[in-house]
PDB file of N, CA and C in Angstrom:
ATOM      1  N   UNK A   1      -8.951  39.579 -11.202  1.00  0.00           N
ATOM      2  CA  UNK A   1      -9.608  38.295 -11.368  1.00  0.00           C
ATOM      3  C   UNK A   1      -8.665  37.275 -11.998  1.00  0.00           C
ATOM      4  N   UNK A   2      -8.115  37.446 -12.957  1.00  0.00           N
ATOM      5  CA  UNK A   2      -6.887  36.217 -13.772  1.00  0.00           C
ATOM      6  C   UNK A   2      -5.989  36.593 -12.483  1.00  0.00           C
ATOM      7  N   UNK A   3      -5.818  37.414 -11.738  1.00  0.00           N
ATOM      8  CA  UNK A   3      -4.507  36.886 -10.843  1.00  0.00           C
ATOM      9  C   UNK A   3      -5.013  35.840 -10.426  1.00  0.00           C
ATOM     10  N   UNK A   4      -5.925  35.817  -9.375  1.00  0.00           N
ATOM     11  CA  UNK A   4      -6.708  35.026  -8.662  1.00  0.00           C
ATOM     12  C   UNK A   4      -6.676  33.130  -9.314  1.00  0.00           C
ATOM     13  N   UNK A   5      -6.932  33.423 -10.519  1.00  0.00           N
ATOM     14  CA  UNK A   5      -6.815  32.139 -11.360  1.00  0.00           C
ATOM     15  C   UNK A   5      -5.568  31.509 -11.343  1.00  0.00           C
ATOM     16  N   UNK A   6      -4.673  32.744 -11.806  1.00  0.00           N
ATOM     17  CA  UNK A   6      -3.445  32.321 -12.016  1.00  0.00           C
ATOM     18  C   UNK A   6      -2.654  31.616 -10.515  1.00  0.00           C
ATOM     19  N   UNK A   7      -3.498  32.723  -9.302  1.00  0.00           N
ATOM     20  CA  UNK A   7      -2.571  31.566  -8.310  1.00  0.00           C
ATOM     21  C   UNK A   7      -3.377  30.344  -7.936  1.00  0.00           C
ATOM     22  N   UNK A   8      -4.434  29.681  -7.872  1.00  0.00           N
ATOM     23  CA  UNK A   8      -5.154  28.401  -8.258  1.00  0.00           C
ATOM     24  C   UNK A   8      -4.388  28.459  -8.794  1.00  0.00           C
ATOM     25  N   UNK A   9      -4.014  27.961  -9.955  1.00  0.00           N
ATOM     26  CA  UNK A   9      -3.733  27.096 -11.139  1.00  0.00           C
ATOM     27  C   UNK A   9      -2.650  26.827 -10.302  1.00  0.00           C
ATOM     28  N   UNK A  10      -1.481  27.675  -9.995  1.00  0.00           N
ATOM     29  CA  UNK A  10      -0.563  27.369  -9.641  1.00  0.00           C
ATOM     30  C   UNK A  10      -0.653  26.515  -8.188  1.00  0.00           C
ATOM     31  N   UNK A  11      -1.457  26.859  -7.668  1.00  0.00           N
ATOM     32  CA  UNK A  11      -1.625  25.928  -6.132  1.00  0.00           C
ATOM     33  C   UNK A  11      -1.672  24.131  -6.827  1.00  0.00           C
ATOM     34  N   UNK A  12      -2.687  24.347  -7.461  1.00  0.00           N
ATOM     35  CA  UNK A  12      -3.498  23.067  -8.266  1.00  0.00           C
ATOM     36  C   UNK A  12      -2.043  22.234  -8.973  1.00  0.00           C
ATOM     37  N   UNK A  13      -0.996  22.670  -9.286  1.00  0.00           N
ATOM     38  CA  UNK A  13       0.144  21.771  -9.587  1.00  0.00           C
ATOM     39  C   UNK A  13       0.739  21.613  -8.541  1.00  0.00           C
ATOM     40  N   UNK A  14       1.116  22.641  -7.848  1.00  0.00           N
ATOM     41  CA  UNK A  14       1.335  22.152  -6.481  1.00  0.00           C
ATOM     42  C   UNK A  14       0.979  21.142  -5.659  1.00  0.00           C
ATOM     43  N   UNK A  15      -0.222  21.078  -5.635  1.00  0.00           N
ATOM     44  CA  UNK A  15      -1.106  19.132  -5.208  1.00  0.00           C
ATOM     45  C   UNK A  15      -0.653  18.701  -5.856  1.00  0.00           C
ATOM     46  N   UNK A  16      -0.482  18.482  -7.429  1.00  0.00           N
ATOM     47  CA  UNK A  16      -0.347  17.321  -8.539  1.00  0.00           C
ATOM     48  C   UNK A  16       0.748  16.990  -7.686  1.00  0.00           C
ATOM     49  N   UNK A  17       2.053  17.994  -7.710  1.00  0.00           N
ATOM     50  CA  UNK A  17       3.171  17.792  -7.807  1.00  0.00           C
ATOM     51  C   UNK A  17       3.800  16.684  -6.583  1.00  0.00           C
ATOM     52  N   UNK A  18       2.883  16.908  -5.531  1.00  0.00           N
ATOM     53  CA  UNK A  18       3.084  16.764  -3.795  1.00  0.00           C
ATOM     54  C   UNK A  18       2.231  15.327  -4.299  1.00  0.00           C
ATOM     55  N   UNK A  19       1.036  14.949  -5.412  1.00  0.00           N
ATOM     56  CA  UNK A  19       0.416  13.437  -4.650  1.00  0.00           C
ATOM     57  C   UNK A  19       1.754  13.230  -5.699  1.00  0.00           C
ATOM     58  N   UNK A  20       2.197  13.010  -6.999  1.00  0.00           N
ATOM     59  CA  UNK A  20       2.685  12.371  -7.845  1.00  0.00           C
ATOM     60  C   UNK A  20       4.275  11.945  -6.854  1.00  0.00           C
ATOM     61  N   UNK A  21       4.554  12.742  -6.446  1.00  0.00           N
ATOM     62  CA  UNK A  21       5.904  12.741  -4.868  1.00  0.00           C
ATOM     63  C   UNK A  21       5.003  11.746  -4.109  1.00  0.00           C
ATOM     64  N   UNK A  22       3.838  11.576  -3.717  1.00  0.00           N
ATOM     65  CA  UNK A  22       3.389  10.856  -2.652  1.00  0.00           C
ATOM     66  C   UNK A  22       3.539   9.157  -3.663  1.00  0.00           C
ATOM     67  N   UNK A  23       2.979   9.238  -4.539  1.00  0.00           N
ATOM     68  CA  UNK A  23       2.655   7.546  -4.782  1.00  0.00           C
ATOM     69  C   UNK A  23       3.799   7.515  -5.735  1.00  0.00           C
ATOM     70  N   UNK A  24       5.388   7.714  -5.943  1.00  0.00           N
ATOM     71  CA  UNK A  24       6.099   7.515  -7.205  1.00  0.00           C
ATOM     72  C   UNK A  24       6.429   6.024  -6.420  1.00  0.00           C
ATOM     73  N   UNK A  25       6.804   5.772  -5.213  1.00  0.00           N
ATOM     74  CA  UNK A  25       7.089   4.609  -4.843  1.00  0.00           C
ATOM     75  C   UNK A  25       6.795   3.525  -5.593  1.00  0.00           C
ATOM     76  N   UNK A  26       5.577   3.358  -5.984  1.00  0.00           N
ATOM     77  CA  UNK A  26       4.198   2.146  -6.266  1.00  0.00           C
ATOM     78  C   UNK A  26       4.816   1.905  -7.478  1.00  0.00           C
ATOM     79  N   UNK A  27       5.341   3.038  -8.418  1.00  0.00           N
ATOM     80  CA  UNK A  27       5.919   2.990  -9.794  1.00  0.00           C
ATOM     81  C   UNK A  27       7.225   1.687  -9.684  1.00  0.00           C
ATOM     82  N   UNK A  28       8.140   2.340  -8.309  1.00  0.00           N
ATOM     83  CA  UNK A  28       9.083   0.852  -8.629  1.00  0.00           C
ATOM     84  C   UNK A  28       8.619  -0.097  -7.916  1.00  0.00           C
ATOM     85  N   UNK A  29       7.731  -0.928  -7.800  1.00  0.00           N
ATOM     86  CA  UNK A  29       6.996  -1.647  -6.985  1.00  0.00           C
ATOM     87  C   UNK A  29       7.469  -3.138  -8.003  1.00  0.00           C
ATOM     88  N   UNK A  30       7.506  -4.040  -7.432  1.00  0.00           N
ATOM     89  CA  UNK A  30       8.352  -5.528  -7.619  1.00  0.00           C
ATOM     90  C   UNK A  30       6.075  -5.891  -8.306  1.00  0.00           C
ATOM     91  N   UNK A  31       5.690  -5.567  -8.160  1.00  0.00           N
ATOM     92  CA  UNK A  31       4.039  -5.706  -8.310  1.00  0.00           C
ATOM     93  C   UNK A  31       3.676  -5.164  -9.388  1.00  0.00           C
ATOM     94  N   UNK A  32       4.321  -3.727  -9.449  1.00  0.00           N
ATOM     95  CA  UNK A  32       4.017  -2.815 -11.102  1.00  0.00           C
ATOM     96  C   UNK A  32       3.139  -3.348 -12.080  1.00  0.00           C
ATOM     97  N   UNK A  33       3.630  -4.088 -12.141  1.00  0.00           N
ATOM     98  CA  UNK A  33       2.740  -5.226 -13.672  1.00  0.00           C
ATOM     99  C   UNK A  33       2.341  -5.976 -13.627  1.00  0.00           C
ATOM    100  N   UNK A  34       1.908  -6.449 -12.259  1.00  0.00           N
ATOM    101  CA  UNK A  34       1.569  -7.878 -11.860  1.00  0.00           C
ATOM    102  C   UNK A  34      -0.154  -7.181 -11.985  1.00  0.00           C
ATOM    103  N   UNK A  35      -0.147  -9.035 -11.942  1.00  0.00           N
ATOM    104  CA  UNK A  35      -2.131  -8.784 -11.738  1.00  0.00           C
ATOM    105  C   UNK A  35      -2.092  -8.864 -10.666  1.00  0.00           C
ATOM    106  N   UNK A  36      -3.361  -8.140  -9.659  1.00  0.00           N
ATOM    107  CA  UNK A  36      -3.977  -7.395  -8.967  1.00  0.00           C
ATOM    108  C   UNK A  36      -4.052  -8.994  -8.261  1.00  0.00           C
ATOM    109  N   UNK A  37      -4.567 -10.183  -9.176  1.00  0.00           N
ATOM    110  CA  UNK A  37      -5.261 -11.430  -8.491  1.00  0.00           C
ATOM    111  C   UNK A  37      -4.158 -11.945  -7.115  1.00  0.00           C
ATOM    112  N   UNK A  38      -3.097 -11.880  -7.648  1.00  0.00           N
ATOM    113  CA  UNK A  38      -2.214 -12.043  -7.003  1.00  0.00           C
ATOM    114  C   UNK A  38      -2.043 -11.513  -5.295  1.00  0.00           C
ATOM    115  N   UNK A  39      -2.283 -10.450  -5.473  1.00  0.00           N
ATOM    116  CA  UNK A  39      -2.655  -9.896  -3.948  1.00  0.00           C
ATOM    117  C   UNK A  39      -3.513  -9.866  -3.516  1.00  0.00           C
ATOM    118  N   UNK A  40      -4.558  -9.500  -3.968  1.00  0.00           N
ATOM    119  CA  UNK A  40      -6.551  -9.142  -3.556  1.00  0.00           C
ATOM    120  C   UNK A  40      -6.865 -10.546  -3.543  1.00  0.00           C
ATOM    121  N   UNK A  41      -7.716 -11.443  -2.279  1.00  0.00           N
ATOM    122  CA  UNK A  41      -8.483 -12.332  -2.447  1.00  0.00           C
ATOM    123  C   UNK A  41      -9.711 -12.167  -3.007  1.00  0.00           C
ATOM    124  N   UNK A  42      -9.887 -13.352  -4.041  1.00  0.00           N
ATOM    125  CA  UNK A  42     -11.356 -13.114  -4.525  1.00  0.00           C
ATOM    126  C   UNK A  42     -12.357 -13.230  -3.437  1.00  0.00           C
ATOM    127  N   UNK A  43     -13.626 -13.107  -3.467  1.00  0.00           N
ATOM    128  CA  UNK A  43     -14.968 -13.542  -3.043  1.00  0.00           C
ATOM    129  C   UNK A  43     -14.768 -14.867  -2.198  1.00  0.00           C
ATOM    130  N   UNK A  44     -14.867 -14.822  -1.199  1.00  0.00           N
ATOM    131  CA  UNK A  44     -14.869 -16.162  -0.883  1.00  0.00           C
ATOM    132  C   UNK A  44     -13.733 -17.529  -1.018  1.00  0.00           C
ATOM    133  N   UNK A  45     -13.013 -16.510  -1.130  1.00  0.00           N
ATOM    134  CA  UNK A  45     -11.450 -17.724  -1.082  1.00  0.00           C
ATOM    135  C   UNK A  45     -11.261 -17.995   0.645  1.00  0.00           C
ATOM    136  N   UNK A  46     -11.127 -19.105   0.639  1.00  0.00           N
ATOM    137  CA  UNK A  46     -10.466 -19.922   2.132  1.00  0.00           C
ATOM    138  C   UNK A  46      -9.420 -20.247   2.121  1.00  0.00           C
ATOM    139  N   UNK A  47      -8.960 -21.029   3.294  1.00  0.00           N
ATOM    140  CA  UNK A  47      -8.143 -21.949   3.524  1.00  0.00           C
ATOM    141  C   UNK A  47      -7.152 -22.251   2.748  1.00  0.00           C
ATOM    142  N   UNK A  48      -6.597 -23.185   2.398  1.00  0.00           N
ATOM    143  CA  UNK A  48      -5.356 -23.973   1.025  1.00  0.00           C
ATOM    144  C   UNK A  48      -5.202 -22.619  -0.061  1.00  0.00           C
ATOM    145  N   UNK A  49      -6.217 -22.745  -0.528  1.00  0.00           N
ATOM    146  CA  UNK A  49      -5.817 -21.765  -1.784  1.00  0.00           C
ATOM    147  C   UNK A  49      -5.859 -20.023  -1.863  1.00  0.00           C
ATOM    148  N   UNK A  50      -6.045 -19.790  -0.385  1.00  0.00           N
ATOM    149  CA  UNK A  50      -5.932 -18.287   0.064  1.00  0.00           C
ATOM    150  C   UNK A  50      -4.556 -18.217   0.600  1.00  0.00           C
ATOM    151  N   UNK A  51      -4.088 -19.530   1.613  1.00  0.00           N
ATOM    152  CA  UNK A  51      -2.715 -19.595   2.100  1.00  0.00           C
ATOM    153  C   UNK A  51      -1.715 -19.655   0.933  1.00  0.00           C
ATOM    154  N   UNK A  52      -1.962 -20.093   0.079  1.00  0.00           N
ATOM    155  CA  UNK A  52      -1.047 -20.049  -1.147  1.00  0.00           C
ATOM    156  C   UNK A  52      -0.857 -19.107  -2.183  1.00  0.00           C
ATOM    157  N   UNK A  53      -2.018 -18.561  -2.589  1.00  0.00           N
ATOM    158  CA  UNK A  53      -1.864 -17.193  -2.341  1.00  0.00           C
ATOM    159  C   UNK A  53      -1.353 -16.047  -1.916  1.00  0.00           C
ATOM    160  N   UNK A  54      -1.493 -15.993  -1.077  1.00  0.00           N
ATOM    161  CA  UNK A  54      -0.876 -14.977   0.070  1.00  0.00           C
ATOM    162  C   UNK A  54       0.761 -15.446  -0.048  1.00  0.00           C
ATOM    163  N   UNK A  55       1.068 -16.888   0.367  1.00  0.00           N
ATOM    164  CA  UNK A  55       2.348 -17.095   0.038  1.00  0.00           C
ATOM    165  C   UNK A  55       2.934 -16.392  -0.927  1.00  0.00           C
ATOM    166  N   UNK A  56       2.715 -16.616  -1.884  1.00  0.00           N
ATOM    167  CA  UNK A  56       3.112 -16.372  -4.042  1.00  0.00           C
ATOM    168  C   UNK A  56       3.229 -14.998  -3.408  1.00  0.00           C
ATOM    169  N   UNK A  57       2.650 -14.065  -2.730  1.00  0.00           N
ATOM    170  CA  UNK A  57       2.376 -12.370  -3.328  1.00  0.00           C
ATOM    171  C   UNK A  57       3.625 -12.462  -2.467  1.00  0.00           C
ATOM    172  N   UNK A  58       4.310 -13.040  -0.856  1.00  0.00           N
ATOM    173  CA  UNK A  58       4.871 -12.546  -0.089  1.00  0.00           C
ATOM    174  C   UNK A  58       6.346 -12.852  -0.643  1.00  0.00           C
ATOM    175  N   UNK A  59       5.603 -13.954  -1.658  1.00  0.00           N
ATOM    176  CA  UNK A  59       7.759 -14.241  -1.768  1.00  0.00           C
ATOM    177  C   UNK A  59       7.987 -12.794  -3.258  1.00  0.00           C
ATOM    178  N   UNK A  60       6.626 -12.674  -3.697  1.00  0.00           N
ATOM    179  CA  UNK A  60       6.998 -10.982  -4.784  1.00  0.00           C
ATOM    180  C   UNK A  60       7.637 -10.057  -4.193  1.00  0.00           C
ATOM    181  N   UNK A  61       7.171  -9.984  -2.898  1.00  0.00           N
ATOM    182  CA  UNK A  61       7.390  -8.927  -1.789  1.00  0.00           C
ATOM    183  C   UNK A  61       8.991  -8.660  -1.382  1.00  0.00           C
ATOM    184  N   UNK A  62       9.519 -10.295  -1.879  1.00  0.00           N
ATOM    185  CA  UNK A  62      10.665 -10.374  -0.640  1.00  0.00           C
ATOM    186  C   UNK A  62      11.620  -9.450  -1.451  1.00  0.00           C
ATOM    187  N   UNK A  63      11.849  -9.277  -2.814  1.00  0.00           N
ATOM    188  CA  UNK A  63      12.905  -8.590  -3.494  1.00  0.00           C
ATOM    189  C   UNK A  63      12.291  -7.379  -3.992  1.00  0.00           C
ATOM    190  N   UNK A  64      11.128  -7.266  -3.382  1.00  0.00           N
ATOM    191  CA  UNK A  64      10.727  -5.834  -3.920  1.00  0.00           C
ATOM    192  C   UNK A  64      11.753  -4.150  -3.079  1.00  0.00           C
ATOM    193  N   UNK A  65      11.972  -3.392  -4.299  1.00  0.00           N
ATOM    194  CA  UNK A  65      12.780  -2.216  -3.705  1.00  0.00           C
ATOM    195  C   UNK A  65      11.872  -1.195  -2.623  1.00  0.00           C
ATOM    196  N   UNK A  66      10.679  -1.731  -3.108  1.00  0.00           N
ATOM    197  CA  UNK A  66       9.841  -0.596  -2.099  1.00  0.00           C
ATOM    198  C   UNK A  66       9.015  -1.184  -1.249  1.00  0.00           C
ATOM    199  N   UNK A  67       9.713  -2.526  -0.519  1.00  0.00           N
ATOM    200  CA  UNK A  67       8.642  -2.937   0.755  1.00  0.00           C
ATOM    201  C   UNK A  67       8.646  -1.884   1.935  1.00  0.00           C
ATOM    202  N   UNK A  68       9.397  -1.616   2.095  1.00  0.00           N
ATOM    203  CA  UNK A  68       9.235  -0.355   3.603  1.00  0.00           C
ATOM    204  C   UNK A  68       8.611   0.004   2.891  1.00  0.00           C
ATOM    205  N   UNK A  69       8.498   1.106   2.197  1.00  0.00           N
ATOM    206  CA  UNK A  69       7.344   2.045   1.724  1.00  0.00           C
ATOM    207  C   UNK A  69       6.180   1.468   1.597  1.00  0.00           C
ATOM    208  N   UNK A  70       6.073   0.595   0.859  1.00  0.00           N
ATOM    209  CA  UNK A  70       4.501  -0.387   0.741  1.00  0.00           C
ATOM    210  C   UNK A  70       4.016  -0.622   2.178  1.00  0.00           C
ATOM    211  N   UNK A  71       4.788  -1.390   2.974  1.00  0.00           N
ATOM    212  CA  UNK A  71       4.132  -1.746   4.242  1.00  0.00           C
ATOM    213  C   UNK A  71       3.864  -0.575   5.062  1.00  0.00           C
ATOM    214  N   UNK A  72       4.834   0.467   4.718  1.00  0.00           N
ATOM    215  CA  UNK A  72       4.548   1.450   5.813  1.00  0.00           C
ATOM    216  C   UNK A  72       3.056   2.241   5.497  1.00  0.00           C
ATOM    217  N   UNK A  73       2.779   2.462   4.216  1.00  0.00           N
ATOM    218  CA  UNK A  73       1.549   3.191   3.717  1.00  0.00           C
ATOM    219  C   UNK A  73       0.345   1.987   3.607  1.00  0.00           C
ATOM    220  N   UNK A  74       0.344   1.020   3.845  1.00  0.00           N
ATOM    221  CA  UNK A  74      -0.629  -0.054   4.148  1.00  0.00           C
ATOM    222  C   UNK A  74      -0.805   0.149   5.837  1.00  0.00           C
ATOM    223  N   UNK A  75      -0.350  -0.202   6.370  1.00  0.00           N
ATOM    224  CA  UNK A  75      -0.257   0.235   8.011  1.00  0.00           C
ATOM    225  C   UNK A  75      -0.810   2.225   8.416  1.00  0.00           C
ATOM    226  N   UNK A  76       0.260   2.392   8.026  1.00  0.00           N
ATOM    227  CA  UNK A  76      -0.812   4.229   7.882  1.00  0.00           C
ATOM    228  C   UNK A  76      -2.225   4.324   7.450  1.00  0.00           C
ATOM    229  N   UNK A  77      -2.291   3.929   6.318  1.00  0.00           N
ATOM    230  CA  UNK A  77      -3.568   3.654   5.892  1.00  0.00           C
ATOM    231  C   UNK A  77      -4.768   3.298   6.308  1.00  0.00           C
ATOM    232  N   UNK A  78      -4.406   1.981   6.843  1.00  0.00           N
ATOM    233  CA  UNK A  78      -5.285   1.294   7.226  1.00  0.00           C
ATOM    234  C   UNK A  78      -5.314   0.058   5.801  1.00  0.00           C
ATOM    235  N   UNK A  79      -4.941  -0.038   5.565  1.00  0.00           N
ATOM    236  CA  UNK A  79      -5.050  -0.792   4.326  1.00  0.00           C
ATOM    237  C   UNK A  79      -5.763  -2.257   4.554  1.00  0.00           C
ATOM    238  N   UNK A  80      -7.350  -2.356   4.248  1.00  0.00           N
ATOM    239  CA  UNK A  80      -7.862  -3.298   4.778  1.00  0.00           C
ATOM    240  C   UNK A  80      -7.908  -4.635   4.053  1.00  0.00           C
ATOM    241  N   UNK A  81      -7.689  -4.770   2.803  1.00  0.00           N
ATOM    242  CA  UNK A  81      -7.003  -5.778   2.364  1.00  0.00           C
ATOM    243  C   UNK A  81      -5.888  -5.992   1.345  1.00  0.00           C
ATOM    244  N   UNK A  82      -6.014  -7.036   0.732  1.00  0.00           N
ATOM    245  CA  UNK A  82      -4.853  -8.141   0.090  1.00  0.00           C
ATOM    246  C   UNK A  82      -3.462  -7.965   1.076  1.00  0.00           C
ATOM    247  N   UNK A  83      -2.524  -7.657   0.136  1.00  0.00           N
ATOM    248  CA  UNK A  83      -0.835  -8.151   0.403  1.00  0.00           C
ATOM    249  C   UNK A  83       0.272  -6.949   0.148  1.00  0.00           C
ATOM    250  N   UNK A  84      -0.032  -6.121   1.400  1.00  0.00           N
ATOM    251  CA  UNK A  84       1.026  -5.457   1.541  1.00  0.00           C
ATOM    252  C   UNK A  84       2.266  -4.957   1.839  1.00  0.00           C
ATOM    253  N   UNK A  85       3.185  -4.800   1.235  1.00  0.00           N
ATOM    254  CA  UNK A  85       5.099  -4.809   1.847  1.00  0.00           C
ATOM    255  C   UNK A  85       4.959  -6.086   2.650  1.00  0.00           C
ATOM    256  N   UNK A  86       4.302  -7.216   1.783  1.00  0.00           N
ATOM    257  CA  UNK A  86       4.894  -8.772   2.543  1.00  0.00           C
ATOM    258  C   UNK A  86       4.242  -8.847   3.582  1.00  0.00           C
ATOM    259  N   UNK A  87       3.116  -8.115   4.091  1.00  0.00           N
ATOM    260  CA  UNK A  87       2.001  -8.664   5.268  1.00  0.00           C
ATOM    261  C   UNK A  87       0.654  -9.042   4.848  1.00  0.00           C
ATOM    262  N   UNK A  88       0.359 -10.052   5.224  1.00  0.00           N
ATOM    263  CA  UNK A  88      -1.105 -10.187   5.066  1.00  0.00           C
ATOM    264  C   UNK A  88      -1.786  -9.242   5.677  1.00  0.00           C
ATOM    265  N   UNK A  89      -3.194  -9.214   5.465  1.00  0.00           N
ATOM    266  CA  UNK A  89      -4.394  -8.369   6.184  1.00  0.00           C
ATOM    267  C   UNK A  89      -4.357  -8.668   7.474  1.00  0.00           C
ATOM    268  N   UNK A  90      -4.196 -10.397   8.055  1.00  0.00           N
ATOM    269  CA  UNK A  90      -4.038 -10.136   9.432  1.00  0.00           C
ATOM    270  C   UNK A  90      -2.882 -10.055  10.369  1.00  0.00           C
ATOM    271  N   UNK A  91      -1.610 -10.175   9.294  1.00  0.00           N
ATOM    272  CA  UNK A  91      -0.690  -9.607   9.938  1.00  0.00           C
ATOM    273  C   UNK A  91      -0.729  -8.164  10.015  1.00  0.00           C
ATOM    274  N   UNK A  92      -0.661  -7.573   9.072  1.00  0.00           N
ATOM    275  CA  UNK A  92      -0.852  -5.922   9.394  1.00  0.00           C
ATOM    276  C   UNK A  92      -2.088  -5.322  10.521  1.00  0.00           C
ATOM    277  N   UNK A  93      -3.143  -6.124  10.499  1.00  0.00           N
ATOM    278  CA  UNK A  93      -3.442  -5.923  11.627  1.00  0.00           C
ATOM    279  C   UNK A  93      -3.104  -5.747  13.082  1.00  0.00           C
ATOM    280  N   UNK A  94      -2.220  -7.565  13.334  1.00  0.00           N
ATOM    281  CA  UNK A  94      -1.725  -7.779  14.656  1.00  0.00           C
ATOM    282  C   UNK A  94      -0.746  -6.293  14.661  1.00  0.00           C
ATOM    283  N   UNK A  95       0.523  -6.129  13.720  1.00  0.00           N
ATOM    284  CA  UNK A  95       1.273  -5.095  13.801  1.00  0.00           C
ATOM    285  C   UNK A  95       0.675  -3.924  14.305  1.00  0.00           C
ATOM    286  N   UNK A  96      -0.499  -3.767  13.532  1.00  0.00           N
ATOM    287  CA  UNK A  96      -1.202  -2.313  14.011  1.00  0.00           C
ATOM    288  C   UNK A  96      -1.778  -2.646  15.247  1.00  0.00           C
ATOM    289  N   UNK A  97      -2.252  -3.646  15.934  1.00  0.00           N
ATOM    290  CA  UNK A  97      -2.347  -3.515  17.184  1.00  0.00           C
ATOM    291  C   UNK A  97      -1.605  -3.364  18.094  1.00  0.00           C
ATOM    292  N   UNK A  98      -0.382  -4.015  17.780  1.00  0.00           N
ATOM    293  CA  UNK A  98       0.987  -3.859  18.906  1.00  0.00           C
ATOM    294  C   UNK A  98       1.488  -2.521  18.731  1.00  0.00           C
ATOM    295  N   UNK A  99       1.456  -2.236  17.555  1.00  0.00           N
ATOM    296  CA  UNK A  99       2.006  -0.516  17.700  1.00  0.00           C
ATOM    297  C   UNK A  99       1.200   0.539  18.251  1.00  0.00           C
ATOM    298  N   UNK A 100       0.285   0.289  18.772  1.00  0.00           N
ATOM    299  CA  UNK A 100      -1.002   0.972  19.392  1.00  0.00           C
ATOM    300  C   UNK A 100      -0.842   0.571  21.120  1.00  0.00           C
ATOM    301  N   UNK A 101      -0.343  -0.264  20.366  1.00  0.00           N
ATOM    302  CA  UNK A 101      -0.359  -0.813  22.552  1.00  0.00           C
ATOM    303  C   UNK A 101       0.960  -0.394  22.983  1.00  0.00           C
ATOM    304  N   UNK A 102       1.950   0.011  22.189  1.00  0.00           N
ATOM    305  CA  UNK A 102       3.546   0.420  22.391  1.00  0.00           C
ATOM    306  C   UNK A 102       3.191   1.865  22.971  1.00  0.00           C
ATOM    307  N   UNK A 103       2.438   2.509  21.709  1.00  0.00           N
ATOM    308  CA  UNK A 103       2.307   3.966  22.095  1.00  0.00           C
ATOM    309  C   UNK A 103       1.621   4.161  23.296  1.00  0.00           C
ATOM    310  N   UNK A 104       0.662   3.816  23.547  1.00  0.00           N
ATOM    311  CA  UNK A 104      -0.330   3.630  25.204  1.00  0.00           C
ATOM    312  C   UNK A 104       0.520   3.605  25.725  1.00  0.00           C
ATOM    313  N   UNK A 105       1.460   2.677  26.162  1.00  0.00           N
ATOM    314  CA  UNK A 105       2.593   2.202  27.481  1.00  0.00           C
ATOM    315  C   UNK A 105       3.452   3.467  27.612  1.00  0.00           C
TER     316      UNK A 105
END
């Protein structure tokens, strides 16, 4: 019975070990410490002050060390909103549609 435990336990760091490998990216992220406002639109933001917005997060984006990684796990994802690896929600969309229509062809 403690074997049994003992290999759980050991599986169970094994996940830790494999997500903490999955998200260390996010750690050097040009965003790290930023507020959240910055990327996520509030409730009901439009026009002017959503475009400007979105601007501000994309120029964070531009010197960030981990935009491939960001954009690529926003796109995998599905990542349905704010500002990821420098795409908006409906750019990552269009992207995810053209890469869907690449693979079909």
């Amino acid at each position: 019975m403690a074997r049994k435990g003992v290999t759980v336990v050991a599986h169970i760091k094994d996940v830790q070990g494999a997500l903490v490998d999955y998200w260390d990216w996010q750690a050097l992220g040009s965003c790290n410490t930023m507020d959240p406002e910055f990327f996520f639109h509030p409730e009901g933001e439009r026009g002017g002050p959503r475009r400007r917005r979105i601007e501000r997060a994309k120029r964070i984006c531009q010197a960030c060390p981990v935009l491939d990684q960001c954009r690529e796990y926003a796109l995998t994802h599905n990542e349905p909103y704010g500002v990821w690896g420098g795409l908006s929600e409906e750019e990552r969309n269009r992207l995810a549609r053209e890469r869907r229509r690449s693979r079909a062809s």
